[in-house]
N, C-alpha and C. Protein backbone atom coordinates (compact mmCIF):
# COMPACT_ATOMS: atom_id res chain seq x y z
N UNK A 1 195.12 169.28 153.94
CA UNK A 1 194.44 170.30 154.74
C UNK A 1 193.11 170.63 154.08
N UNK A 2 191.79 170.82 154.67
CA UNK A 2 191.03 170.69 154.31
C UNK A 2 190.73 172.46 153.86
N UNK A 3 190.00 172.93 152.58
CA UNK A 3 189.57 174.12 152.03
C UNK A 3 188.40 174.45 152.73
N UNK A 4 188.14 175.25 152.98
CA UNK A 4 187.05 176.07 154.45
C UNK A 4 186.83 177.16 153.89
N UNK A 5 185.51 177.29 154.29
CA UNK A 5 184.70 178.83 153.43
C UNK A 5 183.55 179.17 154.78
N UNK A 6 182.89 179.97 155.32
CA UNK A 6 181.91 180.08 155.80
C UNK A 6 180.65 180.94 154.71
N UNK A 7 179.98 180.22 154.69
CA UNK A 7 178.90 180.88 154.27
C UNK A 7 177.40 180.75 154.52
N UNK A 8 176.13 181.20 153.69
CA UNK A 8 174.31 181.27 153.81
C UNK A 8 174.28 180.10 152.81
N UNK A 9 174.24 178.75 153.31
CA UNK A 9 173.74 177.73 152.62
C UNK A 9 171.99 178.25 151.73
N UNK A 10 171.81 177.97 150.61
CA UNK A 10 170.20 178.20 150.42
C UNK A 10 169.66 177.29 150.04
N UNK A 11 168.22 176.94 150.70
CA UNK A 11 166.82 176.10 150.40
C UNK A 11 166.83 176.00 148.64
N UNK A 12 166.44 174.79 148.69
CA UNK A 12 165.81 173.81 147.88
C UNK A 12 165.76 174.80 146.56
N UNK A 13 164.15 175.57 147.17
CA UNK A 13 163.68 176.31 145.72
C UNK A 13 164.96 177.38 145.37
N UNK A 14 165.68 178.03 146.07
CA UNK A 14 166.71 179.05 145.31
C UNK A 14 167.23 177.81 144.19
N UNK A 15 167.82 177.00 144.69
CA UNK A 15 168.65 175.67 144.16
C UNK A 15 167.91 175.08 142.73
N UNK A 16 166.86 175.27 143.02
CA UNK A 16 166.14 175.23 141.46
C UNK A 16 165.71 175.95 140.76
N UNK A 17 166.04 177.62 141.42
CA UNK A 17 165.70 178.77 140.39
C UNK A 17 167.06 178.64 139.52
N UNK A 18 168.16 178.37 140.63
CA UNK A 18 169.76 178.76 140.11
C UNK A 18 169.89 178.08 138.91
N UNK A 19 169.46 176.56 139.21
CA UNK A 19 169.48 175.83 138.11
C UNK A 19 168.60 176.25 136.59
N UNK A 20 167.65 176.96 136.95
CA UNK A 20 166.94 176.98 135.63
C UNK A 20 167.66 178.34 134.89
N UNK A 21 168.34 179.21 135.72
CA UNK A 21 168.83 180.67 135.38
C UNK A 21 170.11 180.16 135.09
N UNK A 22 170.82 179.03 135.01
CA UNK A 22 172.39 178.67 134.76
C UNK A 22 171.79 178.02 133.10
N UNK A 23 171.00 177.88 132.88
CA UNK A 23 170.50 176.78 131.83
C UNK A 23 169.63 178.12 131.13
N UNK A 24 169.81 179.34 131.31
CA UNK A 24 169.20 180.05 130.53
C UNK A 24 170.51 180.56 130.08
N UNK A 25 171.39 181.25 130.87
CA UNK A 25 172.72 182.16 130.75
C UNK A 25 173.47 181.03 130.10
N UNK A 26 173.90 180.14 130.10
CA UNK A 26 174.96 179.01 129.43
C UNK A 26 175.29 179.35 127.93
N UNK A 27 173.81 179.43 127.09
CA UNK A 27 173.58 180.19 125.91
C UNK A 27 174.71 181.53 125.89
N UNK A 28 174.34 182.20 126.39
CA UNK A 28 174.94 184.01 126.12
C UNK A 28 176.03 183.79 126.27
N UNK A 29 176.98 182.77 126.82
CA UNK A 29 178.44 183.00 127.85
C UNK A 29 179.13 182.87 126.56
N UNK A 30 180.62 183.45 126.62
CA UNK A 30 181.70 183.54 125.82
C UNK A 30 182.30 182.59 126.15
N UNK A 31 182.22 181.47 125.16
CA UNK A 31 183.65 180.47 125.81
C UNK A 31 182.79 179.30 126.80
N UNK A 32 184.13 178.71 127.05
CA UNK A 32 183.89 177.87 128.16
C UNK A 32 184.24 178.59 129.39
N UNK A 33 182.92 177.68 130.39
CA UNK A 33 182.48 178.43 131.41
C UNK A 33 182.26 178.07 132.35
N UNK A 34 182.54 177.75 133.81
CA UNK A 34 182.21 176.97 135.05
C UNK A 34 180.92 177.41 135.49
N UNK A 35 180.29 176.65 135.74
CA UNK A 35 178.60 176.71 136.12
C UNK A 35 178.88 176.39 137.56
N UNK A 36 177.94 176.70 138.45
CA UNK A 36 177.60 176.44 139.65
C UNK A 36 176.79 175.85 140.11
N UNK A 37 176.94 174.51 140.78
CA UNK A 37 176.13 173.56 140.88
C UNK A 37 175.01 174.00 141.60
N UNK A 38 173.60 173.61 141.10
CA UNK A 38 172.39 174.36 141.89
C UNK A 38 172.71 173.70 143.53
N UNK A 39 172.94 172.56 143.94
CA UNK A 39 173.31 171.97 145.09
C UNK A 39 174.22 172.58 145.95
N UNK A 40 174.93 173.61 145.15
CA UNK A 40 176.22 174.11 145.83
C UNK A 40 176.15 175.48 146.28
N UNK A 41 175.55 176.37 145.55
CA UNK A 41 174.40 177.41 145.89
C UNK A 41 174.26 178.27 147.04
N UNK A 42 175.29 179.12 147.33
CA UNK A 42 175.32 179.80 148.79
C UNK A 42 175.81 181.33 148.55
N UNK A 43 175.75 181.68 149.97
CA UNK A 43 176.42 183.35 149.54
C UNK A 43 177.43 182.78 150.68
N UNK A 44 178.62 183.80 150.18
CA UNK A 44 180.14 182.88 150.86
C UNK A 44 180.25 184.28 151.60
N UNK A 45 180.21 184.65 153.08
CA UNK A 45 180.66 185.20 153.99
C UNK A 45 182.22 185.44 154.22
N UNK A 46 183.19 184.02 154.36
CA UNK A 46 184.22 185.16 154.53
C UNK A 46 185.11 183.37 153.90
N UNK A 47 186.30 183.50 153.05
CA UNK A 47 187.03 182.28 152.57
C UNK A 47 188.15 182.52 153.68
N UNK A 48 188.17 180.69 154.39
CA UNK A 48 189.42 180.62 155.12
C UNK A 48 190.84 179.98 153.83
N UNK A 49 189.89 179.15 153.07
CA UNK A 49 191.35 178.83 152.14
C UNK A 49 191.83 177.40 152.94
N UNK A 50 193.00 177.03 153.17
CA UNK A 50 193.14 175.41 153.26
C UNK A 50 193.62 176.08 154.59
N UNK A 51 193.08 174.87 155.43
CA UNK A 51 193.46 175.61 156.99
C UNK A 51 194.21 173.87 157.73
N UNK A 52 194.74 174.07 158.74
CA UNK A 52 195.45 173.00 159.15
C UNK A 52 193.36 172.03 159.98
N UNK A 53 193.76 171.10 159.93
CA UNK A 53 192.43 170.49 160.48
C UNK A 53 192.68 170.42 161.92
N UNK A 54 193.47 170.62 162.75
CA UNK A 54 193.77 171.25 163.89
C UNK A 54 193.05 172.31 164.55
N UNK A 55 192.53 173.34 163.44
CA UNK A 55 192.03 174.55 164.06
C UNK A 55 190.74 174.67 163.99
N UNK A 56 190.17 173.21 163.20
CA UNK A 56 188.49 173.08 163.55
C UNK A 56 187.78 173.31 164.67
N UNK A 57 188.30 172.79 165.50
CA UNK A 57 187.46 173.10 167.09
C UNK A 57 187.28 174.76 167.47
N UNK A 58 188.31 175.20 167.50
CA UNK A 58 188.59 176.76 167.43
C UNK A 58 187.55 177.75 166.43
N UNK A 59 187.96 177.11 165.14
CA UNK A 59 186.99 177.94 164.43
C UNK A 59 185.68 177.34 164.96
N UNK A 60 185.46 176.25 165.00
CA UNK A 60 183.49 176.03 165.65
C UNK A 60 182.94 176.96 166.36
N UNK A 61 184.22 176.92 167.51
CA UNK A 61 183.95 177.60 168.71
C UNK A 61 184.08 179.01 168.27
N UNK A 62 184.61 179.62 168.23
CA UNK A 62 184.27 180.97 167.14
C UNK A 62 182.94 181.33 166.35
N UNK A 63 182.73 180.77 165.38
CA UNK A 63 181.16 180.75 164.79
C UNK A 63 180.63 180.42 165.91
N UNK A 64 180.37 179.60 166.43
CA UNK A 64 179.09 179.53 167.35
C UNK A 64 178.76 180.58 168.63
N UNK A 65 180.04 182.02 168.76
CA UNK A 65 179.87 183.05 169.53
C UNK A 65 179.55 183.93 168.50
N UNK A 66 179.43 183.77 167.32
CA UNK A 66 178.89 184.95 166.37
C UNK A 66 176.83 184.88 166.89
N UNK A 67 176.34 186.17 166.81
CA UNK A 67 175.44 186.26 167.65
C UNK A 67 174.64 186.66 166.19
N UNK A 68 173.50 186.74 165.86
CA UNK A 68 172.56 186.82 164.98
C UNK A 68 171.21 186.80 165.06
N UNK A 69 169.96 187.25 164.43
CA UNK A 69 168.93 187.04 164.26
C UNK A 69 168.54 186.84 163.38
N UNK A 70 167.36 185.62 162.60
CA UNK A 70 167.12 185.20 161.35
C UNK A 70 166.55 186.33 160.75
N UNK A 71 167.20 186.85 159.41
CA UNK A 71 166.81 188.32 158.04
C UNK A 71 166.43 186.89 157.12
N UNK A 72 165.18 188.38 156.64
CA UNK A 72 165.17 188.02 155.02
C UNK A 72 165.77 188.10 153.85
N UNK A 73 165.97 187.16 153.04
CA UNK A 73 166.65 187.49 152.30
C UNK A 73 165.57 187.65 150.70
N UNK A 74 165.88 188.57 149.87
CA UNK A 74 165.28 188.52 148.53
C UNK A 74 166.31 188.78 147.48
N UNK A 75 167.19 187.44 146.73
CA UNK A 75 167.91 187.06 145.58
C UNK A 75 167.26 187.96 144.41
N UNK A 76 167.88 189.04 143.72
CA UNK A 76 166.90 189.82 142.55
C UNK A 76 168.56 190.17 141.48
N UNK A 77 168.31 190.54 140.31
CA UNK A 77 169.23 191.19 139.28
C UNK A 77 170.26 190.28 139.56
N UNK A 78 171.35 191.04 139.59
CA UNK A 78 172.80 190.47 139.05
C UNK A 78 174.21 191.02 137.96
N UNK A 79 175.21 190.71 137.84
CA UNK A 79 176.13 191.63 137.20
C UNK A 79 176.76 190.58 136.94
N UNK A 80 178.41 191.23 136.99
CA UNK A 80 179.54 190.77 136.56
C UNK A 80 180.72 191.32 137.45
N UNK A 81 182.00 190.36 137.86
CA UNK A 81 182.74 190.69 138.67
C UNK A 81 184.00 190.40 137.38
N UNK A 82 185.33 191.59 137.12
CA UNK A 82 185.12 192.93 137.71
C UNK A 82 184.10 193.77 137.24
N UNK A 83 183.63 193.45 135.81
CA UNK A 83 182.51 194.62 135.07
C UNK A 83 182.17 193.97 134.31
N UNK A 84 181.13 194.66 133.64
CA UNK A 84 180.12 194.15 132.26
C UNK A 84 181.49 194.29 131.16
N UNK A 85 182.20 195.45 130.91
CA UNK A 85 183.29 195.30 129.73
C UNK A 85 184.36 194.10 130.20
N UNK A 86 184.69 193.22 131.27
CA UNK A 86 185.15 192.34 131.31
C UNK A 86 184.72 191.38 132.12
N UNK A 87 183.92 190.58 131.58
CA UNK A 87 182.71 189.95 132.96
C UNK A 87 183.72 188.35 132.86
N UNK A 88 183.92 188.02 134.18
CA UNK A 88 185.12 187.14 134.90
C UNK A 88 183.98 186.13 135.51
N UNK A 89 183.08 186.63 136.28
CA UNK A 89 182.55 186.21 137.38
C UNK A 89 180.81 186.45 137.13
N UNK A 90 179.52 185.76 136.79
CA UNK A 90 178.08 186.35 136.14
C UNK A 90 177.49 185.61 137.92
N UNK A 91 177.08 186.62 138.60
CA UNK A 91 176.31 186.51 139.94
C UNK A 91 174.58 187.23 139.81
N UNK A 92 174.29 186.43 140.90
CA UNK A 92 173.19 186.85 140.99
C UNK A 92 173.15 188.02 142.51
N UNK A 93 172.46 189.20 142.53
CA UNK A 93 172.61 190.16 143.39
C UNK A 93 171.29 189.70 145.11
N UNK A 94 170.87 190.96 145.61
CA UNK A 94 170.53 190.69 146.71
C UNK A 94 169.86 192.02 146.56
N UNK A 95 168.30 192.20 146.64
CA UNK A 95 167.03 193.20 146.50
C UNK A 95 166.93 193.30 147.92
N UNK A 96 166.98 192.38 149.00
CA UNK A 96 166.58 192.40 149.98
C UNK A 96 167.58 191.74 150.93
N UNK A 97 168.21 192.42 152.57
CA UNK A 97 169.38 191.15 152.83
C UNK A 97 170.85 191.70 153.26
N UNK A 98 171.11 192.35 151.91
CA UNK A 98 172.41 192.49 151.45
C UNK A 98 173.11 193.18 152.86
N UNK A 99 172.32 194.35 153.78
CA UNK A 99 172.90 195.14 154.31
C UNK A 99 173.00 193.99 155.88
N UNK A 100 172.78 192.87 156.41
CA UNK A 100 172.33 191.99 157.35
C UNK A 100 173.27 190.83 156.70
N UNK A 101 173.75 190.66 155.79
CA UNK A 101 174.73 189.59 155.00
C UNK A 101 175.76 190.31 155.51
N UNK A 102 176.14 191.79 154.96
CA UNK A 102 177.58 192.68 155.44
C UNK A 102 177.84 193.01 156.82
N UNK A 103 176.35 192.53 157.88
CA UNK A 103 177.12 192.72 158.95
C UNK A 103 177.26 191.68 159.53
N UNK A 104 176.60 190.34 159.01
CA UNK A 104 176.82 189.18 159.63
C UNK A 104 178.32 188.39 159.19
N UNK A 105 178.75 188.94 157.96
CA UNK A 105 180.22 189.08 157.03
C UNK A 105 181.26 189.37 158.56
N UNK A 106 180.89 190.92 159.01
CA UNK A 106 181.69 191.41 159.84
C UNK A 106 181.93 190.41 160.60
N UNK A 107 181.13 190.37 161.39
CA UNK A 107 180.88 189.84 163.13
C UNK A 107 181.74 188.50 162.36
N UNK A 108 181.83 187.60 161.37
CA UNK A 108 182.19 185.98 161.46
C UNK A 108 183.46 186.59 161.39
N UNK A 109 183.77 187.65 160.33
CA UNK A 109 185.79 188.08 159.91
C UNK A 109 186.07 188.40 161.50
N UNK A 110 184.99 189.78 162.46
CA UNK A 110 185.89 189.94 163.38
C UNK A 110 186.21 188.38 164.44
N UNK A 111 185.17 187.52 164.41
CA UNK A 111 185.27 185.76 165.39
C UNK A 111 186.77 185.27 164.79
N UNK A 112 186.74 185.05 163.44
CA UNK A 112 188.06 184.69 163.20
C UNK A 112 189.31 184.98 163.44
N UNK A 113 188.87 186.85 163.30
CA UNK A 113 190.50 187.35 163.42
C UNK A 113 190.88 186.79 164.83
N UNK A 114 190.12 187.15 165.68
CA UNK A 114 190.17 186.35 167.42
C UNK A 114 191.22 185.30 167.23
N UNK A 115 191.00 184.59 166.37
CA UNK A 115 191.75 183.02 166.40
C UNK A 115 193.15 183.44 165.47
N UNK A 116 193.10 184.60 164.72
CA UNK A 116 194.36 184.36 163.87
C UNK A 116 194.06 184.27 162.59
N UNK A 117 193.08 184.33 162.36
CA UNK A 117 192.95 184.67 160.64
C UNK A 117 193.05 186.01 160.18
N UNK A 118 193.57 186.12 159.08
CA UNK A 118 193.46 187.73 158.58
C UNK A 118 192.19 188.52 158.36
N UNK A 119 192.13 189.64 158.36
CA UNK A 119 191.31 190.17 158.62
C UNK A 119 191.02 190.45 157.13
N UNK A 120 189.66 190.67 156.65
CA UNK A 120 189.25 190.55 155.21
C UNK A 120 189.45 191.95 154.46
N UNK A 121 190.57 192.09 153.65
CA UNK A 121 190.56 193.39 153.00
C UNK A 121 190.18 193.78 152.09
N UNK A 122 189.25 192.99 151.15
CA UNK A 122 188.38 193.78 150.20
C UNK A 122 186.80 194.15 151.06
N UNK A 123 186.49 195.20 150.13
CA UNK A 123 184.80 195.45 151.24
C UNK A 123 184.04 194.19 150.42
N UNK A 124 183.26 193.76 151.41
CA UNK A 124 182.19 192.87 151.52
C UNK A 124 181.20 192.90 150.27
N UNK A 125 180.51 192.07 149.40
CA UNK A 125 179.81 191.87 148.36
C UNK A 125 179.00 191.23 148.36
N UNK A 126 177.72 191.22 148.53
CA UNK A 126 176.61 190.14 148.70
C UNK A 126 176.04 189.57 147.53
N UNK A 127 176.68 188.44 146.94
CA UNK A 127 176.31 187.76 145.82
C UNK A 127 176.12 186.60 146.08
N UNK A 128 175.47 185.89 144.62
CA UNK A 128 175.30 184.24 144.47
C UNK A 128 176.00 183.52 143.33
N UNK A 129 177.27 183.84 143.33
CA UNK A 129 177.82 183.15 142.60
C UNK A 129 177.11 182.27 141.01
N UNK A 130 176.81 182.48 140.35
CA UNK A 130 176.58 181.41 139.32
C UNK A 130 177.42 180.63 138.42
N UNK A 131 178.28 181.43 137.93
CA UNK A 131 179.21 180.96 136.70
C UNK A 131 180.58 181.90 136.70
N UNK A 132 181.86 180.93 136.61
CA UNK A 132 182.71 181.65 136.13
C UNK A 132 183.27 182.09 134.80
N UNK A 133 183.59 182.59 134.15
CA UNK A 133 183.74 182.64 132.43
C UNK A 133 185.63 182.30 132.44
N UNK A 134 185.50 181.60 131.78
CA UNK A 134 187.59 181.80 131.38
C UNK A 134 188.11 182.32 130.43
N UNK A 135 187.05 182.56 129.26
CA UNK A 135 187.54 183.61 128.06
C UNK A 135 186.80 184.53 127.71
N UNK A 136 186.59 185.96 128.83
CA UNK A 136 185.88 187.19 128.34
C UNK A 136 186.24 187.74 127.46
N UNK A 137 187.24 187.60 126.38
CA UNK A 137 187.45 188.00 125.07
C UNK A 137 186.76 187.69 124.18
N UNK A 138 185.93 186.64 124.08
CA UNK A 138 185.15 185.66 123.18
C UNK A 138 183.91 186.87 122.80
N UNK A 139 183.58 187.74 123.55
CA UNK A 139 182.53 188.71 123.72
C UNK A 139 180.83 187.64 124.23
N UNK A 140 180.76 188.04 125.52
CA UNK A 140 179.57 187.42 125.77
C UNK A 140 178.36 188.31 125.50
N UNK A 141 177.44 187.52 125.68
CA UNK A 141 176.05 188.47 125.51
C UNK A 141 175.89 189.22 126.65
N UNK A 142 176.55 190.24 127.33
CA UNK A 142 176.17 190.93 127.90
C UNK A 142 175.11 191.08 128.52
N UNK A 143 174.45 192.15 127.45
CA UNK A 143 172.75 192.81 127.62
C UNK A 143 171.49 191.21 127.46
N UNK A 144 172.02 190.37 126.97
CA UNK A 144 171.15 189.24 127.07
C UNK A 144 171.24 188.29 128.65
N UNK A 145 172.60 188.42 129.26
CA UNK A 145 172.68 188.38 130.39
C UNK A 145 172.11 188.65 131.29
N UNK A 146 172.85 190.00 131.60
CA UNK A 146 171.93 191.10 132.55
C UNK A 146 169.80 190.94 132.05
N UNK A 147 169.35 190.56 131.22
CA UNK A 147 168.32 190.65 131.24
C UNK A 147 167.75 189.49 131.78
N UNK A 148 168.28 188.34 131.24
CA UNK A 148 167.67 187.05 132.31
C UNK A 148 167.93 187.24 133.83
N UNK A 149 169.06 187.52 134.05
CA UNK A 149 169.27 188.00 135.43
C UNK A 149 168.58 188.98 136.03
N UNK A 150 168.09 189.62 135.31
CA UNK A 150 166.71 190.84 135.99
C UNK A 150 165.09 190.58 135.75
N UNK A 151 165.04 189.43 134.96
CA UNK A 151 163.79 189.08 134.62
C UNK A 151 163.70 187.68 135.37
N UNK A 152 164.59 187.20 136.30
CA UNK A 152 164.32 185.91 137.31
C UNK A 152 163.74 186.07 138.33
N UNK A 153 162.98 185.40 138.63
CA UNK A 153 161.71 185.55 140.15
C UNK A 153 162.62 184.31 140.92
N UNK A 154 162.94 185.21 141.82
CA UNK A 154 163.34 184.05 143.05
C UNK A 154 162.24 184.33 144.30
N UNK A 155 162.21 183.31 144.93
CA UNK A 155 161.11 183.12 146.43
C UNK A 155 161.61 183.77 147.28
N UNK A 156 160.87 184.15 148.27
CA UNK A 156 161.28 184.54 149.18
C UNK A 156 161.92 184.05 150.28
N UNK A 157 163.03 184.08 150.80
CA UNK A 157 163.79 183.38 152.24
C UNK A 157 164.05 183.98 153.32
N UNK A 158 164.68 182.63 154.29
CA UNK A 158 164.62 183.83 155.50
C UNK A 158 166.23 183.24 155.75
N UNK A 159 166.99 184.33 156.37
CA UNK A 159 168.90 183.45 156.86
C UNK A 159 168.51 183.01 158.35
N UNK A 160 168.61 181.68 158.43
CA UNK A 160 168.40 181.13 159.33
C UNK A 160 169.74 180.99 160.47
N UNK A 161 170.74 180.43 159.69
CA UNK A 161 171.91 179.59 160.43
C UNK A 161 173.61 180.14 158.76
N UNK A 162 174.48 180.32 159.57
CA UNK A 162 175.66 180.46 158.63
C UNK A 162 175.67 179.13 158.98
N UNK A 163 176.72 178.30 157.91
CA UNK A 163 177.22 177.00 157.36
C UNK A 163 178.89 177.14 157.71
N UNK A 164 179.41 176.23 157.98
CA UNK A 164 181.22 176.25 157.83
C UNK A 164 181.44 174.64 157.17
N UNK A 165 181.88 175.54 155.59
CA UNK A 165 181.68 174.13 154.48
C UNK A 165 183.21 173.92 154.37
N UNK A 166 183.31 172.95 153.72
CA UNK A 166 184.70 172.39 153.32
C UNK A 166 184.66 172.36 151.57
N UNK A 167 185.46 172.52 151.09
CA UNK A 167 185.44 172.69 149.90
C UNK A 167 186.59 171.70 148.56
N UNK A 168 185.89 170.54 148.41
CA UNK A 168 186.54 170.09 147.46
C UNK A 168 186.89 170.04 146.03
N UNK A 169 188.05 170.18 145.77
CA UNK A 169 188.18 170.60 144.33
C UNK A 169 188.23 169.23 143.56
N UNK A 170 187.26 169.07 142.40
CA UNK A 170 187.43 167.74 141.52
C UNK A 170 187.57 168.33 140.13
N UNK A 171 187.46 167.27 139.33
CA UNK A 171 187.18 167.71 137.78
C UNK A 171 185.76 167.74 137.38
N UNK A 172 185.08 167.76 138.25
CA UNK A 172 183.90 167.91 137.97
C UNK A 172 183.15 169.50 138.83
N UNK A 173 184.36 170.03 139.17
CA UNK A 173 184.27 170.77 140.05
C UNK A 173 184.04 170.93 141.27
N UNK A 174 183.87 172.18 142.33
CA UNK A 174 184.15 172.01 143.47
C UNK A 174 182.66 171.50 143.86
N UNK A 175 183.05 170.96 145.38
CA UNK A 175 181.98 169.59 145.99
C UNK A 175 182.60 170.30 147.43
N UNK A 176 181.10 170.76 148.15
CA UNK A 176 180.72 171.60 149.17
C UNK A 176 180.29 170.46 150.61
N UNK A 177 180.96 170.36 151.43
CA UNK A 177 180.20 169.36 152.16
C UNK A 177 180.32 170.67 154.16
N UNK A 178 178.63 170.30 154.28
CA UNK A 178 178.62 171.34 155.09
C UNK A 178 179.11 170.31 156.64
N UNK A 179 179.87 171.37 157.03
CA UNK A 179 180.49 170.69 158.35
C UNK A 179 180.43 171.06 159.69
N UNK A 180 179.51 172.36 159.67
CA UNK A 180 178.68 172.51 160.96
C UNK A 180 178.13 173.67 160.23
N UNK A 181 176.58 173.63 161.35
CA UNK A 181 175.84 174.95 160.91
C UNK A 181 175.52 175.35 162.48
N UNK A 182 175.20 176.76 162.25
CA UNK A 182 175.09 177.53 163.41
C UNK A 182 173.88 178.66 163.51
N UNK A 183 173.04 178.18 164.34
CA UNK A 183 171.87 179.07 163.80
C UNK A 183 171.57 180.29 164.68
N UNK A 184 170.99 181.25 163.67
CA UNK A 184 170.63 182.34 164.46
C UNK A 184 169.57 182.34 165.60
N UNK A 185 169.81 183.66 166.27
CA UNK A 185 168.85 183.38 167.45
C UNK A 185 167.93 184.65 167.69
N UNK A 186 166.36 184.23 167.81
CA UNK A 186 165.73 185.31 167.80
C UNK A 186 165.74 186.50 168.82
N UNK A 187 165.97 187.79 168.48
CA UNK A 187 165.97 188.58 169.49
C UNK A 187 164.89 188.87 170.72
């Protein structure tokens, strides 16, 4: 059964800021640490998880009644998921966006529930994923963290189209292959 995520695929240049800001943070991290491939690089809207390949058509047809207009987006700062005293998860945040990500979040969870998916019960988070950590005991650099992450210039973008990716797990880690996109439409 194939792993399904919907999410904001991002352009080129984010993909090579990510990369140069994963190759700054790698240094500070505690431990060994899953990096995020600059290629792979998205904000994830809502995870379906392994779905029967049966219900592809359905979900298409679903996303493609989600209704939208292309926002800007501006990638700025960044944290730690659950916290800086136990950082699990080192993301990059959203200066500009974030509140047009949470309702475009909505509108895809409420298309799905339509079909039978659960409805999403944590509130919504507009991040960029960078790195996962597996031993926050190790003590990471924190404050050296958070500062590359607030001292990174990302470009400016615009959300054009949500993505419905498939998600493969390797040992080289997960491998994103986009399997329809759906673009917004100007008001």
């Amino acid at each position: 059964m194939p792993r399904l995520f919907v999410g904001i695929g991002l352009p080129p240049a984010h993909q090579a800021v990510a990369a140069g800001l994963v190759a700054r943070l790698r240094p500070l991290a505690c431990g060994p640490a899953t990096w995020t491939r600059p290629d792979n690089a998205h904000l994830t809207l809502k995870f379906l998880g392994e779905t029967d390949a049966a219900r592809l058509p359905d979900i298409t047809a679903a996303l493609g009644r989600v209704a939208f207009a292309p926002f800007p987006l501006a990638v700025a700062g960044g944290g730690f998921f659950p916290s800086p005293s136990r950082p699990r998860v080192v993301w990059a945040g959203l200066a500009e966006g974030a509140d047009s990500c949470r309702t475009l979040a909505a509108a895809v969870d409420a298309a799905l529930a339509r079909i039978g998916f659960a409805v999403e019960a944590r509130p919504f988070a507009a991040h960029l994923t960078l790195g996962r950590l597996r031993d926050a005991s190790r003590g990471c650099d924190v404050r050296g963290m958070l500062a590359v992450l607030g001292e990174t210039v990302w470009p400016p973008a615009t959300v054009e189209a949500l993505t419905l990716y498939e998600s493969t797990l390797g040992p080289q880690g997960p491998r994103y292959v986009a399997l329809a996109r759906f673009a917004g439409q100007e008001a």
